[in-house]
C-alpha atoms as a PDB file:
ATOM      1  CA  UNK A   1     -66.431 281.462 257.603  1.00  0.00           C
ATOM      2  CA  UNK A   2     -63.179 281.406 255.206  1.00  0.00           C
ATOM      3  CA  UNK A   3     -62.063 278.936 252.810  1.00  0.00           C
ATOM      4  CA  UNK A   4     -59.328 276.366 253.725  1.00  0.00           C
ATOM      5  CA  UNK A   5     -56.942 278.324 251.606  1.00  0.00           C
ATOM      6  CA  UNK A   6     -57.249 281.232 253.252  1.00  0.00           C
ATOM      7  CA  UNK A   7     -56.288 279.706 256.713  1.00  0.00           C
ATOM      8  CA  UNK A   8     -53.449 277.683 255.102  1.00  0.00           C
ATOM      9  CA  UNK A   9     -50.047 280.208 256.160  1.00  0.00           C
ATOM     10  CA  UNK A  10     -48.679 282.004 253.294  1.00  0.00           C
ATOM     11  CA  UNK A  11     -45.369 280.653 251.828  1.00  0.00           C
ATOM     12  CA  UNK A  12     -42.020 282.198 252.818  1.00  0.00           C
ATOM     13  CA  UNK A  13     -40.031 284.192 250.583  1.00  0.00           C
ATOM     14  CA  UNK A  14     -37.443 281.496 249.564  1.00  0.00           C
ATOM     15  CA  UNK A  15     -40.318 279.152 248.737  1.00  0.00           C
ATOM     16  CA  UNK A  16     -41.635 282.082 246.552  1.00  0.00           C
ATOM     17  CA  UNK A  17     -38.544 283.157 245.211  1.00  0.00           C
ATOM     18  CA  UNK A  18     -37.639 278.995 244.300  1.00  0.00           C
ATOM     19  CA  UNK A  19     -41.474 278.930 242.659  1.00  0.00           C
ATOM     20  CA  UNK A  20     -40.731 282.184 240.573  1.00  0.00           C
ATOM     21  CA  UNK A  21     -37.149 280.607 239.492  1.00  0.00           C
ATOM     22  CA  UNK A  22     -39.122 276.877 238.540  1.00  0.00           C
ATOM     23  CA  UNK A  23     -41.398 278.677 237.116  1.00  0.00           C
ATOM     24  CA  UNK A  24     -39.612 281.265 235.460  1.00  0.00           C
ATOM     25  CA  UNK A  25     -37.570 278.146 233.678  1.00  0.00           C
ATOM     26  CA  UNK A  26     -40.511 277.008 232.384  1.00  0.00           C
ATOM     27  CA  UNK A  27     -41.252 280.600 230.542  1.00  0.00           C
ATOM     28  CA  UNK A  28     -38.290 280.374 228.842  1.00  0.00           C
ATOM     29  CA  UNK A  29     -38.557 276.934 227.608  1.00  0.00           C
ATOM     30  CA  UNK A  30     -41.988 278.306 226.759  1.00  0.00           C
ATOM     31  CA  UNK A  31     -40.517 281.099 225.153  1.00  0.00           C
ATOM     32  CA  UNK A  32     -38.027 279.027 223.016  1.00  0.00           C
ATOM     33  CA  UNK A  33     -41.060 276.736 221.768  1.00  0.00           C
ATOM     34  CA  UNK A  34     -42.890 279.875 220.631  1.00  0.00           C
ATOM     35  CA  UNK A  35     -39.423 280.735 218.808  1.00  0.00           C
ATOM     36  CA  UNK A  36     -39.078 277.411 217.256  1.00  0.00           C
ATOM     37  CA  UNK A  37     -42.192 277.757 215.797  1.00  0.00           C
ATOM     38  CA  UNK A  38     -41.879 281.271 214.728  1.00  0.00           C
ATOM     39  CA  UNK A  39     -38.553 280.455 213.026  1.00  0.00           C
ATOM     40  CA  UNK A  40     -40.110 277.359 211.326  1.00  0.00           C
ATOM     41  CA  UNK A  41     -42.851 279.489 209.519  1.00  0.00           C
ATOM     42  CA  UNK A  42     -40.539 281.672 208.514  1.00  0.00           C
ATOM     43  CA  UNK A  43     -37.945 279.096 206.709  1.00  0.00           C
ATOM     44  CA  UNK A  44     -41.622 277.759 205.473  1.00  0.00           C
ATOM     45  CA  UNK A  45     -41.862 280.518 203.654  1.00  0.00           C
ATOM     46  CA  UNK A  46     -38.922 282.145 203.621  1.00  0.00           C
ATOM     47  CA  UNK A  47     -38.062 278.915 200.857  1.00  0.00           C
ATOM     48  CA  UNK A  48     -41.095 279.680 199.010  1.00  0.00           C
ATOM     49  CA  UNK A  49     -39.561 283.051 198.328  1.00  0.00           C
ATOM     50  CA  UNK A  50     -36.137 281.326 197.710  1.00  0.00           C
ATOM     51  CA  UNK A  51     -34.881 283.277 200.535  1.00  0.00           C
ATOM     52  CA  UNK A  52     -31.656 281.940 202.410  1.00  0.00           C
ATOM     53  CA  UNK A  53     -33.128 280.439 205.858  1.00  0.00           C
ATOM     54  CA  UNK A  54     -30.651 277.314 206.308  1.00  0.00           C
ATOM     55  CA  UNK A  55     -29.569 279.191 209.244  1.00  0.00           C
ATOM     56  CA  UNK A  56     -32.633 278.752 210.669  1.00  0.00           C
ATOM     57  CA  UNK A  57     -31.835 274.806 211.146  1.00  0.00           C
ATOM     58  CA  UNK A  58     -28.597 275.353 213.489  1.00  0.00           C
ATOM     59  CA  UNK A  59     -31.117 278.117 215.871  1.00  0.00           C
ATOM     60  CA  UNK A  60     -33.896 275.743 216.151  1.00  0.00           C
ATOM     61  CA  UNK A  61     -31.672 272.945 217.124  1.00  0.00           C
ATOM     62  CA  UNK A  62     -30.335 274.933 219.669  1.00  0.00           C
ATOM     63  CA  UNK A  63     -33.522 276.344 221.119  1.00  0.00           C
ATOM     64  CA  UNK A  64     -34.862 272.859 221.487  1.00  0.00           C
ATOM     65  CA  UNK A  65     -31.913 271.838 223.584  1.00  0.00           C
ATOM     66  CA  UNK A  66     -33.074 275.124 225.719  1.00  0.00           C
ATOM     67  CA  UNK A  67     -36.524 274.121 225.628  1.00  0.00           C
ATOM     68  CA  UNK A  68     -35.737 270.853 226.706  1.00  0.00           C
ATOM     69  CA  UNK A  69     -33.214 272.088 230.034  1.00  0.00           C
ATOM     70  CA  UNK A  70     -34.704 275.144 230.648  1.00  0.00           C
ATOM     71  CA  UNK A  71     -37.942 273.493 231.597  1.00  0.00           C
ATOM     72  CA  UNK A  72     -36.871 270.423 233.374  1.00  0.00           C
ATOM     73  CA  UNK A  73     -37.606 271.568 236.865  1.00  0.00           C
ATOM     74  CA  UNK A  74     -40.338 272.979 236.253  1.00  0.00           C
ATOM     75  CA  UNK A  75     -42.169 269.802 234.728  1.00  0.00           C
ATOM     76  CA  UNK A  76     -40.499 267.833 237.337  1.00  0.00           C
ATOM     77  CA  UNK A  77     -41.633 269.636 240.154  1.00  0.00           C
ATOM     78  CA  UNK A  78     -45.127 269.170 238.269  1.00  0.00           C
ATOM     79  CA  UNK A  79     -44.944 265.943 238.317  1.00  0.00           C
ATOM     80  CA  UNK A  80     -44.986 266.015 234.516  1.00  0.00           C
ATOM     81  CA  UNK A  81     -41.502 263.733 234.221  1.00  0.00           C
ATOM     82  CA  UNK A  82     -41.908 259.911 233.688  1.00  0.00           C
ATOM     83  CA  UNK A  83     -42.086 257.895 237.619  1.00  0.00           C
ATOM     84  CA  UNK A  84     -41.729 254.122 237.626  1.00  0.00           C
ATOM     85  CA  UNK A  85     -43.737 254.110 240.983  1.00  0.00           C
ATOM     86  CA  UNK A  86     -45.251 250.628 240.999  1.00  0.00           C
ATOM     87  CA  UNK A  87     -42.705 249.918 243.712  1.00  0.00           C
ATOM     88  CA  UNK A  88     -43.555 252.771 245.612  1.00  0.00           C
ATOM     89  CA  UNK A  89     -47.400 251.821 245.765  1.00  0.00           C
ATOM     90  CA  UNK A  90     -46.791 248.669 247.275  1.00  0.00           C
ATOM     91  CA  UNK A  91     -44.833 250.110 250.212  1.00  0.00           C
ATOM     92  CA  UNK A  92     -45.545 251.802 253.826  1.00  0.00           C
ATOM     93  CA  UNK A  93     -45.963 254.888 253.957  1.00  0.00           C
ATOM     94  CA  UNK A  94     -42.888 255.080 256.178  1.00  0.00           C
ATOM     95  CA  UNK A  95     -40.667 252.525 253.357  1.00  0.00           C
ATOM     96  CA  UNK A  96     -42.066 255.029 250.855  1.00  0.00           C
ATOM     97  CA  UNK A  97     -40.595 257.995 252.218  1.00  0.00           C
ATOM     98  CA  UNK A  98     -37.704 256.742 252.762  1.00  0.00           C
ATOM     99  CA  UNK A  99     -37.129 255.816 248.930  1.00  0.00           C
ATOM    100  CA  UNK A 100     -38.374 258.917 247.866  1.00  0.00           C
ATOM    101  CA  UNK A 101     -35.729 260.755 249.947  1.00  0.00           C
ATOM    102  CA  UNK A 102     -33.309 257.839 248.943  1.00  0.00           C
ATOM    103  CA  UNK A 103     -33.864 258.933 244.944  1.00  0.00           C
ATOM    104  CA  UNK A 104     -34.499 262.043 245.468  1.00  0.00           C
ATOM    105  CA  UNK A 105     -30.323 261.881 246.938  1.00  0.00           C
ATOM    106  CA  UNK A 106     -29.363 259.791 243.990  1.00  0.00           C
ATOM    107  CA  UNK A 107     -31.025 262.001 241.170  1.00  0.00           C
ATOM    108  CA  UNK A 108     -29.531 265.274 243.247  1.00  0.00           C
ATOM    109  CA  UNK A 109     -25.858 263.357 242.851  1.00  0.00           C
ATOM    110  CA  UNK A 110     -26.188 262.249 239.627  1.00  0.00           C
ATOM    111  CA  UNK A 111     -27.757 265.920 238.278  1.00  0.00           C
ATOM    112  CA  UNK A 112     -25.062 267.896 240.179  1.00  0.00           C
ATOM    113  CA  UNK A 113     -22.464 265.712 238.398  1.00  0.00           C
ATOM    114  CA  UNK A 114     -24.166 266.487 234.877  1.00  0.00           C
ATOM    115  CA  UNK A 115     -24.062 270.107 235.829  1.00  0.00           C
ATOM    116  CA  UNK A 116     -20.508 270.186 236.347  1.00  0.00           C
ATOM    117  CA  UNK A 117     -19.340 268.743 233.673  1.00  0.00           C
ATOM    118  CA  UNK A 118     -21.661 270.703 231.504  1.00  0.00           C
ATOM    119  CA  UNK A 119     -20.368 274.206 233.373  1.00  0.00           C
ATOM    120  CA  UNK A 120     -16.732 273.028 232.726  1.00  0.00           C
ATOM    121  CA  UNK A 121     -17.296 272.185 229.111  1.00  0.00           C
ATOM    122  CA  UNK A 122     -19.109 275.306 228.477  1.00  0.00           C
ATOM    123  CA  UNK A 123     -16.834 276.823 230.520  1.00  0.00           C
ATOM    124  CA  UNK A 124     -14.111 275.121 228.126  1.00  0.00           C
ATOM    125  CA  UNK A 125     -15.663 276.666 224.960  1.00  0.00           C
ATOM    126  CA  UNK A 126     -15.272 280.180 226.290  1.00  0.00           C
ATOM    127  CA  UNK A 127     -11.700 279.685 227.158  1.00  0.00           C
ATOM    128  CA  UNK A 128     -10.853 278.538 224.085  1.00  0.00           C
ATOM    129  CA  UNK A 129     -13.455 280.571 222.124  1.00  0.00           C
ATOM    130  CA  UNK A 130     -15.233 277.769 220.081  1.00  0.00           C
ATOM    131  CA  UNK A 131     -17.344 278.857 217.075  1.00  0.00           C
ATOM    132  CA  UNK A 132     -20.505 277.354 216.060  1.00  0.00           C
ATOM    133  CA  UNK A 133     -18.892 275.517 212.667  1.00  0.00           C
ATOM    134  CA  UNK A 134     -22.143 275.511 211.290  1.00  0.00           C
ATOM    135  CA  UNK A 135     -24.200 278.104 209.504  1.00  0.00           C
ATOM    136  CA  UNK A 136     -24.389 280.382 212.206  1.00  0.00           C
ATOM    137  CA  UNK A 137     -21.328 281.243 213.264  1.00  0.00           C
ATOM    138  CA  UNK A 138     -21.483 282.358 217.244  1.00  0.00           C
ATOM    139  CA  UNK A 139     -19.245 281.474 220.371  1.00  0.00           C
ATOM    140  CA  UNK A 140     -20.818 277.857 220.718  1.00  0.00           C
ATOM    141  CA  UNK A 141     -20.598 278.657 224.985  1.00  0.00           C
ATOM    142  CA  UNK A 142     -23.660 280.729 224.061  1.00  0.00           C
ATOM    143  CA  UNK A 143     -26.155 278.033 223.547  1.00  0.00           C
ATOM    144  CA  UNK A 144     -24.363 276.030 225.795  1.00  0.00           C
ATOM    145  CA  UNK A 145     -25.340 277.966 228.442  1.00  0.00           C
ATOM    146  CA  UNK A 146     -28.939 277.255 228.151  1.00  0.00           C
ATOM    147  CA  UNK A 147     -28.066 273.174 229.006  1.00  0.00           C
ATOM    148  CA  UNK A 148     -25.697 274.894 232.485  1.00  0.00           C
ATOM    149  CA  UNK A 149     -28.752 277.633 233.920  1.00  0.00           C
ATOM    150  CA  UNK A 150     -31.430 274.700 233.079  1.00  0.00           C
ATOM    151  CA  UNK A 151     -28.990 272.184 235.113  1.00  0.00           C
ATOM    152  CA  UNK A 152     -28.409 274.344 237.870  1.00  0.00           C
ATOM    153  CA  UNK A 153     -32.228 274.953 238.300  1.00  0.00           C
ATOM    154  CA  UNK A 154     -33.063 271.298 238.052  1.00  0.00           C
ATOM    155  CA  UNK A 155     -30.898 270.492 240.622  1.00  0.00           C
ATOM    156  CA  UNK A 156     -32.162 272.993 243.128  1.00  0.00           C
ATOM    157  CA  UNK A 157     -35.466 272.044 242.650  1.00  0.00           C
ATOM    158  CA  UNK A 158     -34.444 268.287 243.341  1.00  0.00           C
ATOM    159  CA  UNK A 159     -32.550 268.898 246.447  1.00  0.00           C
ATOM    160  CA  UNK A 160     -35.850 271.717 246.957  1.00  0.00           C
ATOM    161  CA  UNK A 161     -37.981 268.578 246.903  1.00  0.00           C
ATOM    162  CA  UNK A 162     -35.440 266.163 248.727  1.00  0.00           C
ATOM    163  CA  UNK A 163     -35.432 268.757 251.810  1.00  0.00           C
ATOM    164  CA  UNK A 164     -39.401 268.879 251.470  1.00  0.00           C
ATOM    165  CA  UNK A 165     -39.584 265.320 251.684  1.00  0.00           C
ATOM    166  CA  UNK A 166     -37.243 264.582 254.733  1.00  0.00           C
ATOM    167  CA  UNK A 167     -39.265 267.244 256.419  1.00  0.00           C
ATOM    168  CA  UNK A 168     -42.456 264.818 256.029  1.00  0.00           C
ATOM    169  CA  UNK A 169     -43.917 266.803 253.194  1.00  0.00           C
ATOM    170  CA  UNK A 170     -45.809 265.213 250.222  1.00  0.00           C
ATOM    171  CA  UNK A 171     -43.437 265.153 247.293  1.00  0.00           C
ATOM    172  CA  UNK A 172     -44.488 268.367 245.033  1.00  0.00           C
ATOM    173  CA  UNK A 173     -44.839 266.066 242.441  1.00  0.00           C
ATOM    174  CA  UNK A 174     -47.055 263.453 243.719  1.00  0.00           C
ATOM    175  CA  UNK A 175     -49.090 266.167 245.348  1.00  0.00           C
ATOM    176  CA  UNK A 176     -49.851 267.901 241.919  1.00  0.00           C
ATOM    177  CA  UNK A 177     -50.403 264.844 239.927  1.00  0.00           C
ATOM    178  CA  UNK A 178     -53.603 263.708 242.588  1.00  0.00           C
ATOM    179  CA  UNK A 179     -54.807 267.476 242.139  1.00  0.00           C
ATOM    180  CA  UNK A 180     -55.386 267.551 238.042  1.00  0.00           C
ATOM    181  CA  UNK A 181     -56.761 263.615 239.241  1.00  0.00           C
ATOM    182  CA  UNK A 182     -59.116 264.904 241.661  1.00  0.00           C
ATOM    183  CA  UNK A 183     -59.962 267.925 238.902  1.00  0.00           C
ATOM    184  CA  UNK A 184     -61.142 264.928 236.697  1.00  0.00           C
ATOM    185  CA  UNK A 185     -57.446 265.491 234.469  1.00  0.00           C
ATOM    186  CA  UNK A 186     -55.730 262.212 233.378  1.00  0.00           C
ATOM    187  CA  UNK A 187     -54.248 263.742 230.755  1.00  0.00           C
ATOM    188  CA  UNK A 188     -50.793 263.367 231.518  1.00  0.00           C
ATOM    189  CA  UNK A 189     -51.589 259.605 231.648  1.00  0.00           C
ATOM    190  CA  UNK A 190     -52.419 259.350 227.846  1.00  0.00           C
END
């Protein structure tokens, strides 16, 4: 007899290749956490040896801006980002669906518009070759860059989810928050 995973079909390689890309987001922002506090030791000390580490404040504000884009669809997809679902629990089934796809559309609008005016800024401050007027002086489309790729990805995985969803699948989201539940994990509910 096998498990109920193993007769579940395997995923497709676009549904792969989009979990790699969430979850390769997520690595990064990972990544640019373990930097921040890497960099923070080392102005921690770095001032107890009166060394010059003021730079260090203009990198670390700019890795937490990656942090914070590169890892949005990955903690969306989950289910890690804030839901006001108290509607949603009084609904049908059928209702529910149909404002999940309905927000789904509106956060997929609203994101895309975000993301292009964040690509034609940063696209701006390559054109014109912007500096970084603080400490660290680098083309400012640099970091910028970070907010556009973590855009871009968080919209895909939005519009991933809204094509899930009109399909009649369980929201990604929903579907990983009642697995860490059934595990016995509330811990994203503190």
């Amino acid at each position: 007899m096998t498990a109920a995973s193993d007769t579940s079909p395997s995923p497709g390689p676009l549904r792969r290749a989009l979990d790699a890309l969430y979850a390769f987001g997520g690595g990064l922002a990972a990544l640019c956490v373990l930097s921040i506090l890497v960099l923070m030791l080392y102005a921690a000390a770095g001032r107890l040896l009166e060394l010059r580490v003021s730079w260090v404040n203009d990198v670390v504000a700019w890795l937490c801006a990656a942090a914070a884009f590169m890892g949005m669809a990955y903690s969306f997809r989950n289910g890690d980002f804030v839901r006001v679902t108290l509607v949603l629990e009084w609904v049908s089934p059928g209702v529910r669906r149909q404002l999940e796809v309905l927000s789904l559309a509106i956060a997929a609008v609203a994101i895309s518009y975000l993301g292009y005016w964040a690509a034609r800024f940063t696209y701006e401050s390559w054109e014109f070759n912007d500096i970084a007027g603080n400490m660290v002086a680098i083309p400012i489309w640099i970091p910028q860059m970070s907010f556009v790729i973590g855009t871009a990805i968080l919209v895909l995985a939005v519009l991933d989810e809204c094509v899930n969803v009109i399909r009649g699948g369980k929201p990604t989201y929903v579907a990983r928050v009642e697995e860490r539940h059934a595990r016995g994990d509330f811990s994203e509910e503190l």
